[in-house]
Each structure stands twice: as structure tokens, then as C-alpha cells.
Protein backbone atom coordinates (compact mmCIF):
# COMPACT_ATOMS: atom_id res chain seq x y z
CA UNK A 1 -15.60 -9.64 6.34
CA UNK A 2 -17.29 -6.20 5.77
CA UNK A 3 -20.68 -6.37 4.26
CA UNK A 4 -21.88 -4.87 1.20
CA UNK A 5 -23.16 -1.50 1.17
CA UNK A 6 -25.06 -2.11 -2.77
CA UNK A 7 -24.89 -5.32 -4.85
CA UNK A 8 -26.46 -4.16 -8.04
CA UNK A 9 -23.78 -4.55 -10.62
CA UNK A 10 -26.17 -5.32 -12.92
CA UNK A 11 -26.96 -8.16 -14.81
CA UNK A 12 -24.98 -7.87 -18.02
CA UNK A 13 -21.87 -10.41 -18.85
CA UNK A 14 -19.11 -10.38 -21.22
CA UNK A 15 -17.71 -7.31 -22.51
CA UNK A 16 -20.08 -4.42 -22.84
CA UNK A 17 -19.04 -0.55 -24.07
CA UNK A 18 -18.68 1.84 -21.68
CA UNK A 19 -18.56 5.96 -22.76
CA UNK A 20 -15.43 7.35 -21.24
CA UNK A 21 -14.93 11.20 -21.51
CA UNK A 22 -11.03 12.31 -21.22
CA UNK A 23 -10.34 15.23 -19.01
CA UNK A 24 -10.01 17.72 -22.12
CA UNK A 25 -11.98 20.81 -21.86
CA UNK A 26 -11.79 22.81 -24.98
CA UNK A 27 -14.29 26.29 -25.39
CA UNK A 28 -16.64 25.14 -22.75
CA UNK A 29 -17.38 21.49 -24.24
CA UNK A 30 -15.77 17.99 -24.14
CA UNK A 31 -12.98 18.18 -26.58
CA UNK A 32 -13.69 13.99 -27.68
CA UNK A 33 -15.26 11.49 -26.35
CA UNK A 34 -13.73 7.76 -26.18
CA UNK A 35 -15.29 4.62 -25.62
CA UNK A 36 -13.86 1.64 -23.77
CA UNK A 37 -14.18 -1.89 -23.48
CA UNK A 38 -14.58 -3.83 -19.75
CA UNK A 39 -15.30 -7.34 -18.61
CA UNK A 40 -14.85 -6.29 -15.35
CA UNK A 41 -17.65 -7.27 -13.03
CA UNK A 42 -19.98 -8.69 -15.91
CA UNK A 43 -19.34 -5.74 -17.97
CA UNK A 44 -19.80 -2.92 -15.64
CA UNK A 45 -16.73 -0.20 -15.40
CA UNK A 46 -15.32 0.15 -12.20
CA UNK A 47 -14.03 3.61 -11.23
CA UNK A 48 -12.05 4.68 -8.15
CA UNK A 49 -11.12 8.17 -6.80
CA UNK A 50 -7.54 8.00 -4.15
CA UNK A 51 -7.71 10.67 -1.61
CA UNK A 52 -4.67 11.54 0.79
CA UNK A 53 -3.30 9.42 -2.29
CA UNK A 54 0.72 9.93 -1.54
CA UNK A 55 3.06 8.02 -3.68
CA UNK A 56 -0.19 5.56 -5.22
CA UNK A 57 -0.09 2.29 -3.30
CA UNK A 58 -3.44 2.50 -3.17
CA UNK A 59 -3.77 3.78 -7.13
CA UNK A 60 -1.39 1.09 -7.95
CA UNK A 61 -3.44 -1.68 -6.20
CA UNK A 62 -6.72 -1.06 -7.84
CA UNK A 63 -4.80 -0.52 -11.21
CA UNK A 64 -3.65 -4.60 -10.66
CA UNK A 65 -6.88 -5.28 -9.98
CA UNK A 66 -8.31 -3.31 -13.39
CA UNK A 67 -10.10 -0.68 -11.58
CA UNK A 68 -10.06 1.74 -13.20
CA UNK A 69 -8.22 4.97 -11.13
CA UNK A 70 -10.01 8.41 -12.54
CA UNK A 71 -8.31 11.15 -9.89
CA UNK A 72 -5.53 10.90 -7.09
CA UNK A 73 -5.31 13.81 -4.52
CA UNK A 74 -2.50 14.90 -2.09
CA UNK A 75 -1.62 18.10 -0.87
CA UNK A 76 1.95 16.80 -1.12
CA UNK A 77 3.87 17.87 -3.94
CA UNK A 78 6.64 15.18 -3.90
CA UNK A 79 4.50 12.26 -3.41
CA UNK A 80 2.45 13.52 -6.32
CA UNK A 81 5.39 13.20 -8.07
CA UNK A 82 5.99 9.85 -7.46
CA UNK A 83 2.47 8.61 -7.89
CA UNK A 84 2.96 10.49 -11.53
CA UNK A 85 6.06 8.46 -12.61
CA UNK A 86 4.30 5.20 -11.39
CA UNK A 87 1.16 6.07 -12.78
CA UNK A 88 1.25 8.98 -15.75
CA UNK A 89 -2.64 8.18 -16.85
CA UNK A 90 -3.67 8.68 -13.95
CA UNK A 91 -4.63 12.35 -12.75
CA UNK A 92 -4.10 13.69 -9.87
CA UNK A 93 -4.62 17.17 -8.36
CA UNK A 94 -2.76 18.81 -5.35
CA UNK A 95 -4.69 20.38 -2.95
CA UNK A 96 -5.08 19.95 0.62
CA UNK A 97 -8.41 18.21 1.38
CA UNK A 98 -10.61 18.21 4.64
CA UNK A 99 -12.43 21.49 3.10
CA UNK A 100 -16.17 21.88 1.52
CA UNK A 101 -17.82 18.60 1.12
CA UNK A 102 -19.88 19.83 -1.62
CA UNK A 103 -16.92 21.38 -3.22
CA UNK A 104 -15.05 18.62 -2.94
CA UNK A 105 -17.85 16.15 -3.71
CA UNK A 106 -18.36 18.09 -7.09
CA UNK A 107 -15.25 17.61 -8.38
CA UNK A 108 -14.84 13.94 -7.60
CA UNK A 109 -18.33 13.77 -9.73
CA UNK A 110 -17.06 15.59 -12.80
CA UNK A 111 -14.24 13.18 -12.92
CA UNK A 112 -16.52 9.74 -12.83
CA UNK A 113 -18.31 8.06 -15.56
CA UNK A 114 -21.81 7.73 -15.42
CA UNK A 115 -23.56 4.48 -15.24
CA UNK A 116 -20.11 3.19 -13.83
CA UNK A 117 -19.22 2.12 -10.31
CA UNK A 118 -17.84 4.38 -8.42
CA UNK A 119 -15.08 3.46 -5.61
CA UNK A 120 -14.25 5.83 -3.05
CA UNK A 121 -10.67 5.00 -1.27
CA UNK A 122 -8.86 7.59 1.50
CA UNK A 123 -5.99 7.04 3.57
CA UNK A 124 -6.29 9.75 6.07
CA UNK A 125 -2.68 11.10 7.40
CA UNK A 126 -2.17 8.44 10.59
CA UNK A 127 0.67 10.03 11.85
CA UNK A 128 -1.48 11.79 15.14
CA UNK A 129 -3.53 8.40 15.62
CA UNK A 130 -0.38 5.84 15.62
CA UNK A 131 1.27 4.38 18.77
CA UNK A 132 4.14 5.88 17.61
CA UNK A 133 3.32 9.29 17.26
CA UNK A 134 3.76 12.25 19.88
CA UNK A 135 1.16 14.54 18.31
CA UNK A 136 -2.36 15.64 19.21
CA UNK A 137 -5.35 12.93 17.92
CA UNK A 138 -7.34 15.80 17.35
CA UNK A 139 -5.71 16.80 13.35
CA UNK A 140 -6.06 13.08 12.38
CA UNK A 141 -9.42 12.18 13.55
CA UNK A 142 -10.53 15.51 12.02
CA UNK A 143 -9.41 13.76 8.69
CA UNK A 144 -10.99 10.74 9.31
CA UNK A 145 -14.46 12.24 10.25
CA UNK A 146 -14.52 14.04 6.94
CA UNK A 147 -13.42 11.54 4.70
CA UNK A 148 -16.32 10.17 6.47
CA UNK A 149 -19.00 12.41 5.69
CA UNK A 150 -17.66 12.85 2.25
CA UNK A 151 -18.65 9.06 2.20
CA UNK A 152 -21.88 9.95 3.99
CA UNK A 153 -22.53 12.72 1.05
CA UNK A 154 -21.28 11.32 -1.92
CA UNK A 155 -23.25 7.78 -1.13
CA UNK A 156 -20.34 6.20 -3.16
CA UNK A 157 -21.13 2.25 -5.01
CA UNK A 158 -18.72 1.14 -2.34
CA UNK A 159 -15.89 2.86 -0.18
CA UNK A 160 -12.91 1.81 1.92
CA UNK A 161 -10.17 4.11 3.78
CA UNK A 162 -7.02 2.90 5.65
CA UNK A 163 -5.50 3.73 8.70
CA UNK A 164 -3.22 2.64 11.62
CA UNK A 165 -4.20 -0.03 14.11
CA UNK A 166 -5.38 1.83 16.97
CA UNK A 167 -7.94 3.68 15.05
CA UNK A 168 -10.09 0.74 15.29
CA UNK A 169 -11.58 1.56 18.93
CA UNK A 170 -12.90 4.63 17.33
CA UNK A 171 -14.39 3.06 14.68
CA UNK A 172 -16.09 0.19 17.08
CA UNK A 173 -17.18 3.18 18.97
CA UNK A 174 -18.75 4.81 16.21
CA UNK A 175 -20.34 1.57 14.44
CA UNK A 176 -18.08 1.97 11.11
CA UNK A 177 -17.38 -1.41 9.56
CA UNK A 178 -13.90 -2.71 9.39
CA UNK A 179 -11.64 -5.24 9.66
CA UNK A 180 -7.70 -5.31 10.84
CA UNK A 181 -5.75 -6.44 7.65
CA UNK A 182 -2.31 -8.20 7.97
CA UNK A 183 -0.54 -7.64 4.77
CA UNK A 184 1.17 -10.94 4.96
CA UNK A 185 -1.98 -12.34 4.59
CA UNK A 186 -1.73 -11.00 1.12
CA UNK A 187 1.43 -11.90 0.05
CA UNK A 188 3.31 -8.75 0.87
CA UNK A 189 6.53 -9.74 2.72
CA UNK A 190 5.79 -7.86 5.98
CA UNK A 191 3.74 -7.98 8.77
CA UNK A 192 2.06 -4.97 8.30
CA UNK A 193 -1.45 -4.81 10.40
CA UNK A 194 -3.60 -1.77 9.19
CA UNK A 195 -7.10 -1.25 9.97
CA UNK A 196 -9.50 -1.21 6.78
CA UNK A 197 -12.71 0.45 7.73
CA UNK A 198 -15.65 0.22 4.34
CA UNK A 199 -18.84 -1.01 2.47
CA UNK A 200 -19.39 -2.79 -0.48
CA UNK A 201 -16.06 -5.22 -0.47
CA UNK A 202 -15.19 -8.38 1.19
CA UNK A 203 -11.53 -9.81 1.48
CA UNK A 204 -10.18 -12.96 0.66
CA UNK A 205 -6.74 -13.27 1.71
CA UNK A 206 -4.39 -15.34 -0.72
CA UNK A 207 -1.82 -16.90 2.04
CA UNK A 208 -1.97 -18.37 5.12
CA UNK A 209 0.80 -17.93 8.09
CA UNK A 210 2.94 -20.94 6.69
CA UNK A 211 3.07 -19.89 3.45
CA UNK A 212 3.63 -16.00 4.23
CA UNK A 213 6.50 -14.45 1.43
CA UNK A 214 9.48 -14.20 3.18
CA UNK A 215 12.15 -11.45 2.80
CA UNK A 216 15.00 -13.24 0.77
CA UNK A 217 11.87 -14.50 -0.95
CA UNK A 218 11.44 -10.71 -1.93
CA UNK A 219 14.97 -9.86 -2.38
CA UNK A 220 16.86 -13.10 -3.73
CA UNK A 221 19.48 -10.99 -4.70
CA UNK A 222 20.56 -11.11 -0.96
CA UNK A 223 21.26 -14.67 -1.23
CA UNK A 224 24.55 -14.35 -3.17
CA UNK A 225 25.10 -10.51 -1.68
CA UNK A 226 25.32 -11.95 1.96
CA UNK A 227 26.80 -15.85 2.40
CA UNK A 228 30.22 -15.09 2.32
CA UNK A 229 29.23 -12.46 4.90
CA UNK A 230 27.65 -15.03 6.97
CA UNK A 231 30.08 -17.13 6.87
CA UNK A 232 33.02 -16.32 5.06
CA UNK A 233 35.62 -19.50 5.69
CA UNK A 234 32.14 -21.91 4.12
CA UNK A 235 33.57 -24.79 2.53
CA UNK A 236 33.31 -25.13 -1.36
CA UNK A 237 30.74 -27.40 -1.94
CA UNK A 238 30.89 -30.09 -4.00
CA UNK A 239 29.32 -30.77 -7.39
CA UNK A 240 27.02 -33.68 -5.67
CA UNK A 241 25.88 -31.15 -3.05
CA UNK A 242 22.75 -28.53 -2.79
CA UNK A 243 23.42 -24.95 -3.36
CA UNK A 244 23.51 -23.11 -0.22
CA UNK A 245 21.65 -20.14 0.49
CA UNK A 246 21.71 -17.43 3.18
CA UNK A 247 18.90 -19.06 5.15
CA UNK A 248 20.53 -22.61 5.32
CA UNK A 249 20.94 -24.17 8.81
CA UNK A 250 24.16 -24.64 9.92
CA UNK A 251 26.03 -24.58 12.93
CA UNK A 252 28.20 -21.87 12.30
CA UNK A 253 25.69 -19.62 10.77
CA UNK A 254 24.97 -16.09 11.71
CA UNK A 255 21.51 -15.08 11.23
CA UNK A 256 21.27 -11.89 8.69
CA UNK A 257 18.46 -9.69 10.07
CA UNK A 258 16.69 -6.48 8.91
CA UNK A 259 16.02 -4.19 11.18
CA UNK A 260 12.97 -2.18 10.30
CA UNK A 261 13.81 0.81 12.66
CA UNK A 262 17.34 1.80 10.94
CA UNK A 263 19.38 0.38 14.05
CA UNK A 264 23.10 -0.51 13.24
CA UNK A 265 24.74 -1.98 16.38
CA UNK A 266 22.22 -1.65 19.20
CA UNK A 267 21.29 -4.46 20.68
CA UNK A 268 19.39 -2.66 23.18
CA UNK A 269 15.37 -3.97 23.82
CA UNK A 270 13.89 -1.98 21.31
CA UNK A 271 16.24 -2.34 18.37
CA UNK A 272 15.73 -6.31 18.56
CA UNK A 273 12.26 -5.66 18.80
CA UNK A 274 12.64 -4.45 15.03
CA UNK A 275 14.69 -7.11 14.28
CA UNK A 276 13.37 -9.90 11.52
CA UNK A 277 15.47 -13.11 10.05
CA UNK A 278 15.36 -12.52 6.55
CA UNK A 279 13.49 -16.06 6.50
CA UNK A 280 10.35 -14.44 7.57
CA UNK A 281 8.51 -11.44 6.57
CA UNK A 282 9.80 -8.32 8.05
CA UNK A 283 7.93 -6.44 10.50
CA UNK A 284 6.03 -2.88 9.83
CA UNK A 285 8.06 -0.35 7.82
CA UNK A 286 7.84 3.28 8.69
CA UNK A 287 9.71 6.55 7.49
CA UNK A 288 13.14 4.63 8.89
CA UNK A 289 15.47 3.51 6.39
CA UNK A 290 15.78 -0.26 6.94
CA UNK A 291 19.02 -1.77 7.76
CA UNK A 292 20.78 -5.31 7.08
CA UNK A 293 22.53 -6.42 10.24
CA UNK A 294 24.39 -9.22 11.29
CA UNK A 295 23.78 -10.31 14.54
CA UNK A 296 25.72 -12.47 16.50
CA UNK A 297 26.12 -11.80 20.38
CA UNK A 298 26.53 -7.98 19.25
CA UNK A 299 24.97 -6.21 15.84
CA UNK A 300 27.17 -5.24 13.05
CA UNK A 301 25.65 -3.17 10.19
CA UNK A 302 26.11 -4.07 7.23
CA UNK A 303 23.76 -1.90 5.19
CA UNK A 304 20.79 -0.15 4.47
CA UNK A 305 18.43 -1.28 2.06
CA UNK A 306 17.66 0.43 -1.03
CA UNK A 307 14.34 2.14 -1.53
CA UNK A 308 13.27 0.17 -4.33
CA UNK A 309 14.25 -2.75 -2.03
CA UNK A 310 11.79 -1.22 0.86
CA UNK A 311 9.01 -0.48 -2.07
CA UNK A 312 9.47 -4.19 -3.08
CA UNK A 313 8.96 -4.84 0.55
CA UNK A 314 5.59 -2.84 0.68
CA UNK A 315 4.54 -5.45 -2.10
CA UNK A 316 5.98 -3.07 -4.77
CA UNK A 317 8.12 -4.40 -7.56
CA UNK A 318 9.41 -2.08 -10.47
CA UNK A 319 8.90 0.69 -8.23
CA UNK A 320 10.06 4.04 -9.98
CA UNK A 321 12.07 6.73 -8.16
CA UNK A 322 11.97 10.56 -9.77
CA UNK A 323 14.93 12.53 -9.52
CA UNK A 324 15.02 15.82 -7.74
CA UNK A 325 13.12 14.42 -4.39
CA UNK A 326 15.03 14.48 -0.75
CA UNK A 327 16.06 11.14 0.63
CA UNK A 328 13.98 11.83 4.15
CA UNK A 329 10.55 12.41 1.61
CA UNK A 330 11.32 9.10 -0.46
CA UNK A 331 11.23 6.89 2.66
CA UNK A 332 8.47 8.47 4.11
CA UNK A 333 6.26 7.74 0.96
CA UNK A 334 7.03 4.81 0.62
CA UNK A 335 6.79 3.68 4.30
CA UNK A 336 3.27 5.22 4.67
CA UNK A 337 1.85 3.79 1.48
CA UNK A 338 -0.50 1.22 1.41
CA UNK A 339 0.58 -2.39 0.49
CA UNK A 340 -0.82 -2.53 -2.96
CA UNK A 341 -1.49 -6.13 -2.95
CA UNK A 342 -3.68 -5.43 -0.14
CA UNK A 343 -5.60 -2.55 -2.48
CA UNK A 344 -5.42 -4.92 -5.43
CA UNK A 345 -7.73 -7.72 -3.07
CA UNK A 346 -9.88 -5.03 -1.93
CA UNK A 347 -10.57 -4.46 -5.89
CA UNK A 348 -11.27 -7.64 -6.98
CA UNK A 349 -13.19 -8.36 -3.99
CA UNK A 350 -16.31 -5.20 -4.83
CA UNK A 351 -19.44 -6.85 -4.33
């Protein structure tokens, strides 16, 4: 559990109006001025800023959670782009941050309401910190320290920034708070593990390891896609007899996997290592196009998932997909999001 940074939220309940200005500058002034109702938090408005944004996972979390999301940033074009179909109120800017804190900071401020609470959220690129990754540290801890400072600086109401696993020796080195998040532990239907470093929050996750949402949970649709696959001479069932699905036991059954790194018919060490029943969650989705395969003594492919069918995945239903965007930049957004339903408990949980 990290610890609050501030607790005064004030003592106000029930709904309570808030001045919100919109982002219209006209001849030097505020073109109009609107004014919003909240219950949130006993009546205080809740405001968030998403830096290193990409396609809004994050956005789209606090948005569940009704935080209110003034400004999304990415120096990314396309993932802008997606976070704008998902998300057209919100704003967003492209630029590439890890620049001028007080430049930056300034700009975050002109965006925020005053008197509300202000949330400060960055997901730092991770590529140069992950396991996975071939690249030098250096470029992603440089990241991480300034989003740091910017925290530092800006002395936001509370704060929170996500990042891959083995970022959390760093952290412990450097005494910043966080905790390592499972996202199955919040009902997304993967085993995602991400480290969430921040103040001012605490989590309380919604399922525990027996009731974890599994993938044909996510994607019923696979159910009548796949039996025949599995077993295509299955006897007709009678009228007296339970439906079967793609998960039921029987002897003759060929498990339906999805393998998380792309693999079609390897069945060398590392492609089962990627491997998942479709019973259970599926593990940690990356830039790789996930595949269906059945696997029985050797791997057959059967498909790839769809990237709606990934998004839903990440904990993403009615995901939108722009036109116009390559197929390599798609997955790649939507593998290094984060799991909104995490983002959507760190909301509700501000302290």
C-alpha cells in the first residue's frame, strides 16, 4: 500500500460547483467560462494530467473512475491518434517531454483548475529498463528521473507513474514508494506485473487468484469459433445434456492456447513459455501479435488475434482503431499501454 502524500480533500459532501475554464483563448482572455457539477471525493474535482500518455490506458482508466483527464502528452503522433478517437474531450499535445521543468511545469498549470485536485500520472518509455530489451538503461532512467523531479517541482495533490518490473531495485534504492501491481488482481485477463511507484493513493485490488478473469472469459466468442477445432468428430449432444464449451474436460480434448509471443508451431522452450490455456489469464502482452494455437504433441496455428481482441485483453473493451495507422504501431500501443482497470483503481483509490 503506498501512503498518502496529502489527505486534505476537504470537508465538503454532496455535490458542490466547481469553475471549469475550456481551453478557448480568444484576444488574450478566456473565451467562456463553464461550471461543473462533482460528487467526486465529497465534492472536490479531481483533475489528472497523462504524460508519455500513448494510446490512453492510463486516460481511459481515470476517465472510469470520473477523474477528470485535463491534458495527455506523447511525442508520438500515432498513439495520439488513438488516444483522440478513444478519448476526443480530452486534449492532448505532442511534444517530446524530458525538457525544462519549469516549462513544462507551466503548462501542465495553465491546464488545471484551481481549488481542484490535481493528479499527476507518467508512464516513462520502459523499453531500455525491461528484461527484454537490448538497449542502454541510461535513455529510460533519464525519463524516469525527470518525471521525477517534475513531481518534486510541481508538488502535485498526489502522483503515480508506471513502469516495467525491474525498475523497482532502482526505486528501493532511491526510497520512492511503490508497489508491484498484477493486473489480474484487477480483473484484467492477464498476468501483467508492472511496478507502480506514487503518493497520495492506496490500492484495493477487486479479485483474488481463484477468481482471476480468464481469457474465453474475455473473448466468449472463442467458445463457438474453436470446439469444432478442438475436437471436430464431438458427438451431438443431446437435449438433456450441458452445452459444451472450449474449456470442457474431456479425454480427447486439445487444449487451445494463446501464445503471447506470436509463435505458430514452435514448440521450442521459449515459445511454451508464452503459452496460456485460454482457461486462465494470459501472460504479459508486448508489441507481438498474439496467436491462437492448438497444441497437441506439436503446435498448429490457428490464428492471430485481433487487436481489439488484444485491447480487450489489456482490460479494454470497445476499443477504437483509426484508420491510416501501420499494423507494427497498433500493436505496439496497445501492448505498452497501461491496463486501464488498473488506472481506474488507482483513481478511485486518491486519498
Amino acid at each position: 500500500m503506498l501512503q498518502a502524500k496529502r489527505t486534505n480533500m476537504g470537508n465538503n459532501s454532496g455535490a458542490v460547483q466547481v469553475p471549469l475554464m475550456d481551453d478557448l483563448w480568444a484576444d488574450g482572455k478566456w473565451e467562456k467560462q463553464k461550471f461543473i457539477q462533482t460528487t467526486i471525493e465529497g465534492g472536490r474535482l479531481i483533475q489528472a494530467v497523462d504524460l508519455f500518455c500513448g494510446g490512453g490506458g492510463a486516460t481511459h482508466g481515470f476517465t472510469q473512475a470520473g477523474v477528470q483527464v485535463v491534458l495527455a502528452v506523447d511525442s508520438w503522433n500515432e498513439a495520439l491518434e488513438v488516444h483522440k478517437l478513444n478519448h476526443p474531450d480530452v486534449e492532448t499535445a505532442c511534444f517530446e517531454l524530458g525538457g525544462s521543468i519549469i516549462e513544462t511545469a507551466a503548462f501542465i498549470r495553465s491546464k488545471l483548475t484551481h481549488g481542484a485536485h490535481f493528479h499527476l500520472h507518467g508512464s516513462p518509455p520502459c523499453q531500455n529498463l525491461s528484461n527484454a530489451g537490448k538497449k542502454d538503461r541510461g535513455e529510460g532512467l533519464r525519463l524516469v528521473e525527470w518525471f521525477l523531479k517534475l513531481v518534486e517541482y510541481m508538488n502535485p495533490d498526489s502522483w503515480s507513474m508506471e513502469n516495467v518490473h525491474p525498475l523497482r531495485r532502482w526505486l528501493d534504492e532511491n526510497d520512492v514508494p511503490f508497489v508491484i501491481v498484477n493486473a489480474a488482481d484487477y480483473g484484467v485477463p492477464q498476468t501483467r506485473k508492472r511496478v507502480f511507484a506514487g503518493e497520495g493513493w492506496l490500492l484495493e485490488p477487486s479479485h483474488v487468484k481463484e477468481d482471476w478473469v480468464s481469457i474465453i472469459d474475455a473473448l466468449p466468442h472463442l467458445n463457438g469459433e474453436l470446439i469444432e477445432i478442438v475436437n471436430p468428430k464431438i458427438r451431438k449432444r443431446t437435449v438433456h445434456e450441458p452445452i459444451r464449451t472450449i474449456t470442457s474436460k474431456t479425454s480427447s480434448q486439445t487444449k487451445i492456447k494463446i501464445n503471447t509471443n506470436g509463435c505458430t508451431e514452435s514448440m521450442s522452450k521459449r515459445a511454451r513459455s508464452t503459452d496460456t490455456s485460454i482457461d486462465k489469464p494470459c501472460k504479459t502482452l508486448t508489441r507481438q501479435i498474439p496467436t491462437l494455437r492448438k497444441v497437441n504433441g506439436e503446435a498448429t496455428k490457428l490464428r492471430a488475434l485481433t487487436i481489439e481482441e488484444t485491447a480487450t485483453l489489456q482490460g479494454w473493451e470497445g476499443f477504437k482503431v483509426p484508420e491510416g495507422i501501420k499494423k507494427g504501431d497498433l500493436w505496439m500501443i496497445v501492448g505498452n499501454m497501461v491496463s486501464p482497470p488498473v488506472a481506474e483503481a488507482i483513481g478511485r483509490g486518491l486519498i
